[in-house]
Protein backbone atom coordinates (compact mmCIF):
# COMPACT_ATOMS: atom_id res chain seq x y z
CA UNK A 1 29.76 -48.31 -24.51
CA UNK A 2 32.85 -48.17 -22.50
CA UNK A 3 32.80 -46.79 -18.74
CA UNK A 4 35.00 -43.88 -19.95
CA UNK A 5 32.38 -42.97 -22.51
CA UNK A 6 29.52 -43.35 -20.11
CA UNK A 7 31.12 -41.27 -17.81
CA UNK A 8 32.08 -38.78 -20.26
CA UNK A 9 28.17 -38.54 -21.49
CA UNK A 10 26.86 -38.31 -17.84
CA UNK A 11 29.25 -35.12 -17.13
CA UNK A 12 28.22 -33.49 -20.04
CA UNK A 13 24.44 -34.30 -19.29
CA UNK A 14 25.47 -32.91 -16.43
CA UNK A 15 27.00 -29.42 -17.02
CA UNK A 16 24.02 -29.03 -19.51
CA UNK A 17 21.54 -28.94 -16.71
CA UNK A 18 23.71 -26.90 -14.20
CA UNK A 19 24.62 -23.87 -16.67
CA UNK A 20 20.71 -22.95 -16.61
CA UNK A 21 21.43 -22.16 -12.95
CA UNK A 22 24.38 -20.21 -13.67
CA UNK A 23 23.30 -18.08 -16.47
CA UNK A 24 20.91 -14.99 -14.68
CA UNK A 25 19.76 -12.73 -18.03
CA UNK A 26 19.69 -10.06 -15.13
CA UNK A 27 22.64 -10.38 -12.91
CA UNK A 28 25.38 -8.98 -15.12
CA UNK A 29 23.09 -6.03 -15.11
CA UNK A 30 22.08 -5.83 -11.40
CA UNK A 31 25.47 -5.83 -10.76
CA UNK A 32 26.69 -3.19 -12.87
CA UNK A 33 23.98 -0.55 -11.40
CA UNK A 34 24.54 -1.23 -8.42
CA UNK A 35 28.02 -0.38 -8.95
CA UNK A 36 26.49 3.09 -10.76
CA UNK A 37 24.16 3.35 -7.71
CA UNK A 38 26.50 2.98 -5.17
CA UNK A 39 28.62 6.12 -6.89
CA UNK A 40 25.63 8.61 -7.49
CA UNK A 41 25.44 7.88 -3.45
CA UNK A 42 28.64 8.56 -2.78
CA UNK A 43 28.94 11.37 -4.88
CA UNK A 44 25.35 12.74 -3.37
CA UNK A 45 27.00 12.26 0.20
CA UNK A 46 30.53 14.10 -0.65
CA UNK A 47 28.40 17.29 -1.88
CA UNK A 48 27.43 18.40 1.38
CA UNK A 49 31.11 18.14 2.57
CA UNK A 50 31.10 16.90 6.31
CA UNK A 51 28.67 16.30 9.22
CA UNK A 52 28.31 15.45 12.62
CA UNK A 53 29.06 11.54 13.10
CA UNK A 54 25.47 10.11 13.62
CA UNK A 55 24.56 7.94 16.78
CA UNK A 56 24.96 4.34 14.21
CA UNK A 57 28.39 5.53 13.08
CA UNK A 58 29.70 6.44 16.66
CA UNK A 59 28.89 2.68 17.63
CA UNK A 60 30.54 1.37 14.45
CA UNK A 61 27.86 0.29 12.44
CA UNK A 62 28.80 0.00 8.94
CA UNK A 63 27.27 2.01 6.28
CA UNK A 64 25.07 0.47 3.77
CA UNK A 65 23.83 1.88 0.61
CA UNK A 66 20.47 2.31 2.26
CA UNK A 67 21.75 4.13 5.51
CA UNK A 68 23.86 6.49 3.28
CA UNK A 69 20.94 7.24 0.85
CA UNK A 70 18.67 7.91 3.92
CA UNK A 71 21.02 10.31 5.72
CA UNK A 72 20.91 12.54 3.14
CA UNK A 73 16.91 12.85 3.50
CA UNK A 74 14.99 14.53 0.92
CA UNK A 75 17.75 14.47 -1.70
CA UNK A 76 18.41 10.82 -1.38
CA UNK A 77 15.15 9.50 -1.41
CA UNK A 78 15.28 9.00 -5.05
CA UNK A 79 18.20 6.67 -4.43
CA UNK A 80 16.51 4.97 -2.19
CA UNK A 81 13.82 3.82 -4.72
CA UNK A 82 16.80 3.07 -7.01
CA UNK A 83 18.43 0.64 -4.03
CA UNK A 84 14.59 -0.69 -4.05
CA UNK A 85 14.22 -1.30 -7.40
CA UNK A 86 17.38 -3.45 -7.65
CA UNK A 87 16.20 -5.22 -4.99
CA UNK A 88 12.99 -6.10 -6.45
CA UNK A 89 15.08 -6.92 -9.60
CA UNK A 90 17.56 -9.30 -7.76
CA UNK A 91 14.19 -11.64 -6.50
CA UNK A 92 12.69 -11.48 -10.27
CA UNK A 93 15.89 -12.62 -11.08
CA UNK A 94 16.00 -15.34 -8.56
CA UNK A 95 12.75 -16.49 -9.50
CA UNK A 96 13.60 -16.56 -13.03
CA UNK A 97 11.06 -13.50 -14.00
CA UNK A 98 13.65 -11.72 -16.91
CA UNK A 99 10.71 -9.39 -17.57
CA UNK A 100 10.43 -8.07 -13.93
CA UNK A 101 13.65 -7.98 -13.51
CA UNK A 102 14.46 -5.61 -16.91
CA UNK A 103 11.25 -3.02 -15.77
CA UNK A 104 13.32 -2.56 -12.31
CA UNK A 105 16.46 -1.95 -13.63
CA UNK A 106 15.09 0.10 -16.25
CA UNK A 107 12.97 2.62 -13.30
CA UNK A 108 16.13 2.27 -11.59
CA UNK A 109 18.38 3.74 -14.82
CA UNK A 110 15.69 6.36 -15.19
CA UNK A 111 16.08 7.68 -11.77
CA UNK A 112 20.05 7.47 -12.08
CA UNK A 113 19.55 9.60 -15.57
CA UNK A 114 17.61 12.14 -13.92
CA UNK A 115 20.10 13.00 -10.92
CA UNK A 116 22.46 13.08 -14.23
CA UNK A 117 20.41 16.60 -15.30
């Protein structure tokens, strides 16, 4: 065999073992409810119109999904398991458990269809 094809052969051997670690079954999907997540919190914050600045705002602390989900209290508490669930999905996901991962996103989906009623 010439160097070129031996080269050629060891790339593709290569890419072959790589995409494995590229292709997550569950990422696609985290990433998309998250996205759906993120809006049923932001829609869940804009229904109460405005509020006083809390004391992490007034020092510039960036809101996260979790600190807007918990200053709404009661009503966002269901968001908050959602936010948990995907997390719990993301480290089945890194850990290459697909079946994990598809139970949280699907308890997270059910608790985004039932905000939807």
């Amino acid at each position: 065999m010439t160097t070129a094809v031996k080269c050629g052969v060891a790339v593709f051997a290569l890419l072959c073992a790589a995409s494995p670690g590229y292709a997550s079954s569950c990422a696609a999907s985290i990433a998309r409810l998250q996205v759906k997540v993120d809006a049923a919190i932001e829609k869940r914050a804009r229904a109460d119109g405005w509020r006083r600045e809390s004391l992490a705002a007034t020092r510039n602390h960036q809101p996260t999904p979790y600190s807007l989900a918990a200053t709404e209290g009661y009503p966002g508490q269901d968001l908050e398991v959602a936010l948990d669930s995907l997390d719990r999905a993301r480290a089945a996901d890194a850990v290459g458990n697909t079946p994990v991962c598809r139970n949280e996103l699907a308890a997270a989906r059910t608790i985004l269809r039932s905000r939807q009623h």
